[in-house]
Protein backbone atom coordinates (compact mmCIF):
# COMPACT_ATOMS: atom_id res chain seq x y z
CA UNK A 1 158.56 92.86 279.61
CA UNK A 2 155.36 93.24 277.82
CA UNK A 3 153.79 93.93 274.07
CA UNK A 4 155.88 96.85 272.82
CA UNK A 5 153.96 99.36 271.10
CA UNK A 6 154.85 101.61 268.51
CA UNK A 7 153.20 104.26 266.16
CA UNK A 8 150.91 102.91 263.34
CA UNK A 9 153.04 104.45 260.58
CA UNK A 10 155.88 103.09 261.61
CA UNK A 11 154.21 99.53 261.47
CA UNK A 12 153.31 100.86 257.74
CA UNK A 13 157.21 101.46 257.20
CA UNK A 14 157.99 97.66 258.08
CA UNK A 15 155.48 95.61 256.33
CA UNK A 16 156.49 97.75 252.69
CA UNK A 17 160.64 97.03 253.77
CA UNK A 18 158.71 93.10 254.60
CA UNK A 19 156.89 92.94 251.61
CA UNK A 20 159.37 94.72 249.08
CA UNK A 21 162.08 92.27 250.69
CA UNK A 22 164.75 95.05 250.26
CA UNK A 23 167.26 93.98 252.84
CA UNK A 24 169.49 97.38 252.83
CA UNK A 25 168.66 98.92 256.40
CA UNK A 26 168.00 102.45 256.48
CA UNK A 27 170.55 103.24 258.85
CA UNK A 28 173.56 101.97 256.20
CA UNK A 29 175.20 105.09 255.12
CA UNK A 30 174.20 107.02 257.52
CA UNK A 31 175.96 109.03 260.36
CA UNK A 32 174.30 107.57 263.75
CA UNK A 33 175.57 109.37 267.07
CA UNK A 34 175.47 107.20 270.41
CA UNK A 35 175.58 108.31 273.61
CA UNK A 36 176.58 106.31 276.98
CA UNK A 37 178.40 104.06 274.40
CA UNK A 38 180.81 102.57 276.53
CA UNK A 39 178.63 99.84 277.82
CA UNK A 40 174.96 98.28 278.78
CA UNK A 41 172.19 99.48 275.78
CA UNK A 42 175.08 101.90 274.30
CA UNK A 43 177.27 99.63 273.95
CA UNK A 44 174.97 97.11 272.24
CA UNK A 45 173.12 99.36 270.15
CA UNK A 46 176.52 100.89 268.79
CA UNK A 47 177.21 96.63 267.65
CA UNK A 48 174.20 96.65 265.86
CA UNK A 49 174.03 100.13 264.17
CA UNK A 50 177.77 99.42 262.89
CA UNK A 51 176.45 96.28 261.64
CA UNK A 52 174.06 97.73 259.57
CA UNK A 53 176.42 99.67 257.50
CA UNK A 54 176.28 103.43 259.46
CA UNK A 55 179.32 105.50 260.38
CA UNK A 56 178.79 105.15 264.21
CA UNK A 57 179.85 108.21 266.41
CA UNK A 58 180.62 106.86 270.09
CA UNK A 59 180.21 109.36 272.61
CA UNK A 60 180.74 108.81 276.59
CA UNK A 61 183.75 109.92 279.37
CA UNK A 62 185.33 106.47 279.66
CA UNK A 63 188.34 106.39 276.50
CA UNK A 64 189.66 103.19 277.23
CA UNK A 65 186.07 101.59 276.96
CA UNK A 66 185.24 103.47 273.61
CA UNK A 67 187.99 102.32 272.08
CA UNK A 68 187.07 98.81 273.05
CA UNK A 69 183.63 99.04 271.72
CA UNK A 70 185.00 100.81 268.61
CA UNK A 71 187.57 98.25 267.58
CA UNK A 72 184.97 95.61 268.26
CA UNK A 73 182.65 97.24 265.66
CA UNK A 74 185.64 97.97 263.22
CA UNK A 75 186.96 94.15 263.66
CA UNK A 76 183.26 92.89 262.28
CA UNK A 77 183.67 95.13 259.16
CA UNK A 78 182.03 98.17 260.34
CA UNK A 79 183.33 101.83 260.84
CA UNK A 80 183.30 103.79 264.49
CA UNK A 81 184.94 106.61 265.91
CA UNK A 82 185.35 107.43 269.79
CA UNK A 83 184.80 110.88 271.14
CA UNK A 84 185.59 111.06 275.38
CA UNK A 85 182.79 113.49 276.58
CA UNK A 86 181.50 114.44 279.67
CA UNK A 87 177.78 115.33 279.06
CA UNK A 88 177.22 117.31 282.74
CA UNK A 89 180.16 119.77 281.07
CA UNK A 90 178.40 122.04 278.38
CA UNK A 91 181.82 122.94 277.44
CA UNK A 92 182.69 119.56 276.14
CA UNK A 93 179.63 119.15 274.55
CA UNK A 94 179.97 122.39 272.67
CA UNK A 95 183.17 120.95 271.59
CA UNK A 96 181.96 117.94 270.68
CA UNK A 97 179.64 119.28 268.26
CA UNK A 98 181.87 121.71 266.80
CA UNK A 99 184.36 118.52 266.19
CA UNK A 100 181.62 116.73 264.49
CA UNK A 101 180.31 119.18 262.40
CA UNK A 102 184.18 119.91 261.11
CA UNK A 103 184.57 116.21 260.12
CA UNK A 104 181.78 114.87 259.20
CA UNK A 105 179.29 116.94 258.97
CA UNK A 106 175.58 116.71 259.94
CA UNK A 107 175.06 113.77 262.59
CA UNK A 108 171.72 112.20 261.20
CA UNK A 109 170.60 110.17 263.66
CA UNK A 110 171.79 111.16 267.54
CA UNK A 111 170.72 107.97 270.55
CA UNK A 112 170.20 109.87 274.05
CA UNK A 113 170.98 106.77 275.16
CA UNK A 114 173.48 108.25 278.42
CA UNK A 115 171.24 108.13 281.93
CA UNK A 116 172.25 108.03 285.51
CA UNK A 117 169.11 106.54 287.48
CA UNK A 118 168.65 106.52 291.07
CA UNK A 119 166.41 104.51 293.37
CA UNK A 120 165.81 106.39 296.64
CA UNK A 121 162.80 107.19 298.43
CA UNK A 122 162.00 111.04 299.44
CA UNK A 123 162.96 109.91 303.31
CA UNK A 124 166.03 109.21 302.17
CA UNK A 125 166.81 112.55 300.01
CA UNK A 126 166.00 115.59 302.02
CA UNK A 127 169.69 116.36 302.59
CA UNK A 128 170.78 115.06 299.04
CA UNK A 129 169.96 117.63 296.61
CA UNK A 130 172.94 116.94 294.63
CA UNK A 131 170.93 113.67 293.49
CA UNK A 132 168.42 115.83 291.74
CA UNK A 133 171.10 117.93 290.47
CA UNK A 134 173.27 115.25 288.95
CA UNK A 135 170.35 113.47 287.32
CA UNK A 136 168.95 116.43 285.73
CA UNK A 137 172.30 117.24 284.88
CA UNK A 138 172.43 113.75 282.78
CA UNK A 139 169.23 113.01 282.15
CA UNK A 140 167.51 116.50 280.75
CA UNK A 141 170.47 119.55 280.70
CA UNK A 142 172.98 117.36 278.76
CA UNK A 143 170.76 115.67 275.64
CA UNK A 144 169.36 118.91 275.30
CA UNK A 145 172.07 121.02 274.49
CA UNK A 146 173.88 118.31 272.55
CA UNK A 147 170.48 118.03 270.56
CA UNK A 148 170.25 121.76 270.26
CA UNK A 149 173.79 121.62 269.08
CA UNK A 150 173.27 119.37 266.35
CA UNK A 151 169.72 120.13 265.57
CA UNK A 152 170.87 123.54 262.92
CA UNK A 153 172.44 121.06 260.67
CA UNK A 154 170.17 118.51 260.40
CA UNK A 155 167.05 121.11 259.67
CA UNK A 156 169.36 122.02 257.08
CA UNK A 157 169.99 118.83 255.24
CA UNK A 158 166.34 118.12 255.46
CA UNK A 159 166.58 114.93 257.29
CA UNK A 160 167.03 114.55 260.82
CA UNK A 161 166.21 111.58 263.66
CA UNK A 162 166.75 112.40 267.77
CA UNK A 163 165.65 109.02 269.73
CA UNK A 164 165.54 109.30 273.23
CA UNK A 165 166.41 106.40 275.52
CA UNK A 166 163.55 107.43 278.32
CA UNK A 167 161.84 105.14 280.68
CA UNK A 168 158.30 103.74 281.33
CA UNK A 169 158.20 105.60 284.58
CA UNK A 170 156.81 108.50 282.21
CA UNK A 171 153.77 106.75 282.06
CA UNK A 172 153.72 104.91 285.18
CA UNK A 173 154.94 106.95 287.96
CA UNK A 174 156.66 104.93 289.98
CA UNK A 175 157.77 105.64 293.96
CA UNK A 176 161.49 106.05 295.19
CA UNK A 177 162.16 107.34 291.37
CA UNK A 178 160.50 110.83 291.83
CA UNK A 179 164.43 113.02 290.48
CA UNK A 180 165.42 110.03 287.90
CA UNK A 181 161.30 109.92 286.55
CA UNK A 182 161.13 113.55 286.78
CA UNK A 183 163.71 114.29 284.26
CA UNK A 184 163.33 111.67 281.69
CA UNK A 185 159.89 113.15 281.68
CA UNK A 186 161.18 116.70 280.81
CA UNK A 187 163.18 115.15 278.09
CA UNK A 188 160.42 113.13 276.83
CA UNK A 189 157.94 116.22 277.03
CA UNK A 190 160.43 118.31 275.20
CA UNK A 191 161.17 116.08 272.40
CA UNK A 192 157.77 115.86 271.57
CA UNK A 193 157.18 119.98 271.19
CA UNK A 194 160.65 119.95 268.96
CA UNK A 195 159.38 117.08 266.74
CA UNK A 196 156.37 119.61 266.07
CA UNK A 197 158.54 122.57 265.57
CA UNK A 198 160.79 120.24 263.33
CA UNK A 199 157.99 118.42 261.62
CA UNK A 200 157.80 120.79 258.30
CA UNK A 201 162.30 119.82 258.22
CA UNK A 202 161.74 116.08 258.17
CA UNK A 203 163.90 116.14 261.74
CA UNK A 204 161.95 113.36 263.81
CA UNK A 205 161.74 112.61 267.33
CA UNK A 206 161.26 109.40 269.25
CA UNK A 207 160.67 108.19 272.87
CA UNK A 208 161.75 105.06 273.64
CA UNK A 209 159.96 104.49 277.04
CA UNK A 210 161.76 101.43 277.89
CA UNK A 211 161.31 98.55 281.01
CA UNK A 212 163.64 97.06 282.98
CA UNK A 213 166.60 95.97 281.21
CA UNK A 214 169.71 94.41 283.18
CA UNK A 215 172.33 96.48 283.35
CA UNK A 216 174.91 97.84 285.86
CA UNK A 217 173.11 100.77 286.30
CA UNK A 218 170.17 98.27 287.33
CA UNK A 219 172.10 95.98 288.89
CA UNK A 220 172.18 97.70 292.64
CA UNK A 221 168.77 97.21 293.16
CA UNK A 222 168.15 94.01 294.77
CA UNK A 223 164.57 93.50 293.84
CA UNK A 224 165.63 94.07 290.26
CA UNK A 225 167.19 90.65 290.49
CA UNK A 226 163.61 88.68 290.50
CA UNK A 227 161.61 90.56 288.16
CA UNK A 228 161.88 89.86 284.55
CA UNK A 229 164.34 92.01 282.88
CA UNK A 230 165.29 92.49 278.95
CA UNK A 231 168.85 92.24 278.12
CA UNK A 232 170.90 94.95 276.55
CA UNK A 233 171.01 93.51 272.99
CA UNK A 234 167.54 92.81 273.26
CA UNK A 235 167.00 96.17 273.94
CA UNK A 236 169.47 97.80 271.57
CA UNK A 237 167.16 95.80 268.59
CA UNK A 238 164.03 98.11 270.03
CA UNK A 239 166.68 101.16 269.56
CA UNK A 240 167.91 99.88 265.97
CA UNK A 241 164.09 99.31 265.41
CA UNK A 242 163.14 102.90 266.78
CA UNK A 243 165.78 104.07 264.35
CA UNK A 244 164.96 102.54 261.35
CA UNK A 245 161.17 103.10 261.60
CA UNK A 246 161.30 106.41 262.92
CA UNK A 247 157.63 106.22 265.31
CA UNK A 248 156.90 108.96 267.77
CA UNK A 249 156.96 106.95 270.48
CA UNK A 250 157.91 103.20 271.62
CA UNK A 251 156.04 101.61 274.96
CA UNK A 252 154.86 98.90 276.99
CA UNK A 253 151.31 97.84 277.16
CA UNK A 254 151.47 97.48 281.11
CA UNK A 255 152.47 100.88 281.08
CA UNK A 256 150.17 102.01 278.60
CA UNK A 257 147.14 99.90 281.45
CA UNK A 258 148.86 101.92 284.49
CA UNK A 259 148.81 105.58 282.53
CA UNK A 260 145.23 105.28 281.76
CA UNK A 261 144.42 104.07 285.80
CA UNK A 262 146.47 106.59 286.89
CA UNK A 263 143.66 109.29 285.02
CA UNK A 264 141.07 107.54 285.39
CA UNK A 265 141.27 106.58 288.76
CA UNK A 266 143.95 108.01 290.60
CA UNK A 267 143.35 107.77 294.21
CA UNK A 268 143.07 104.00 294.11
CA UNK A 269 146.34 103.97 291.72
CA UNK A 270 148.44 106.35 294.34
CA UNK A 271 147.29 103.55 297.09
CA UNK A 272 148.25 100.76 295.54
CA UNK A 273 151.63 102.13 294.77
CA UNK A 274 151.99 103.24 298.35
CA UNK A 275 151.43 99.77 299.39
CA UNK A 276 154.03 98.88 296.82
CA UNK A 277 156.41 101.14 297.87
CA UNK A 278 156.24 100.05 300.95
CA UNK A 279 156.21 96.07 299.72
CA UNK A 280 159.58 97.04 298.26
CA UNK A 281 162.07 98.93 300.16
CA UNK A 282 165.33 101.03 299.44
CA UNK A 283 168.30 98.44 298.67
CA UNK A 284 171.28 98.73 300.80
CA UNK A 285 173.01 100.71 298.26
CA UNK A 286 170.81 103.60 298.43
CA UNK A 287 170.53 103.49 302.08
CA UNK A 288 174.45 103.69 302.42
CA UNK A 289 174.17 106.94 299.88
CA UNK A 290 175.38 105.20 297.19
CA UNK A 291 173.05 105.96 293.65
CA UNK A 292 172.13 103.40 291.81
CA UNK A 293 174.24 104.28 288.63
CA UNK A 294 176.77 103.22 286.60
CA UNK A 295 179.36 105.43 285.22
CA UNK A 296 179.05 103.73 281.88
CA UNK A 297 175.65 104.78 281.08
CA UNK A 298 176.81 108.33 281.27
């Protein structure tokens, strides 16, 4: 998928753990919250946070799929707990913070990890506002007020982490992904302005800006199916990297090439993603109405 990139002091933060040789990752002994837990990146970054020694807090709406995940992390030595939450309900996330906070008190690092994405071109969405409802709903309105929610705390233990499963349509603007694009963007825009407000509390906030990774939430999309794809524990070691390393921001270098054509010359960038868009068409699933989402992921 490309050279990932990541901030130069976080490069600084692996070499000393490289050259030190101290094998103890950061993350053991913390409290790590996960998000869309139940399966795809969740599900494998929740594996490989338990097996670093942190108290993983598994968050999605599926029960029977937590408890999987959970009993899998517990049966390789680590410890888990399942929470059911549906993150389009502010209600339940209210609660799920107020839970938390009661038992174990401030969450240190919290994974947005929860997304629905859908692939549908503009022609196909003039009578389907509920699709930019729902995915703001997921994608923006949800991690935000479970971040807000568990943000007091960790200003006041003076150490903090929020990292932000976001895509590299941020940077690349992609067509037939103008709702799902639009508000990973507003997450990833406001995560930056609260890592500057939190800055002075040692609370730190990271965009992962991540490819294509195979998933279900993926997996509708036929042309998805012959383009090179990461798989979800390949991507959960980016998150377990993100986490440990704590950079502002993790991206491609392709996207990092298409950001800086897009501002530097953007006519000729818009045309040859119209002629793109227009190489690749809406699968079948969109075209019957169906989004491109898995229930998993959120």
């Amino acid at each position: 998928m490309g050279l990932l990139l990541t901030t130069p002091l976080s490069r600084v933060r692996r070499v000393v753990r490289h050259l030190t040789g101290y094998p103890r990752s950061p993350l053991a002994g913390r409290t790590v919250m996960i998000t869309g837990a139940s399966s795809g990146i969740g599900e494998a970054t929740a594996l490989a946070v338990g097996a670093r020694g942190a108290t993983v807090l598994l968050v999605a709406r599926r029960g029977d799929e937590l408890e999987r995940v959970r009993r899998e992390i517990e049966s390789a030595g680590g410890t888990a707990y399942a929470f059911v939450c549906d993150l389009t309900d502010g209600d339940q996330i209210d609660q799920l913070v107020r839970t938390v906070d009661a038992e174990f008190g401030p969450v240190d690092h919290l994974v947005n990890n929860a997304g629905r994405s859908i692939r549908r071109s503009l022609a196909l969405t003039h009578d389907r506002f509920h699709d930019v409802e729902r995915t703001i709903a997921v994608n923006y309105l949800g991690p935000v007020r479970l971040t807000l929610g568990l943000l007091p705390a960790m200003r006041a233990q003076g150490f903090g982490h929020v990292v932000n499963v976001v895509t590299w349509g941020v940077q690349v603007k992609s067509p037939k992904f103008a709702p799902y694009i639009a508000s990973k963007t507003a997450l990833d825009t406001f995560a930056r302005i609260a890592g500057r407000e939190t800055y002075r509390d040692n609370v730190a906030f990271t965009n992962l800006r991540m490819g294509l990774v195979r998933t279900a939430m993926s997996a509708p999309t036929e042309a998805y199916r012959r383009v090179p794809a990461q798989s979800p524990e390949q991507a959960a070691l980016t998150v377990v990297r993100a986490l440990e390393d704590r950079p502002i921001t993790v991206d491609l270098l392709p996207a990092r090439v298409l950001e800086l054509a897009n501002v530097v010359a953007p006519r000729l960038t818009d045309l040859a993603f119209s002629l793109a868009d227009r190489r690749f068409p809406d699968s079948a699933a969109a075209r019957r109405g169906v989004a491109a989402t898995s229930p998993a992921d959120v």
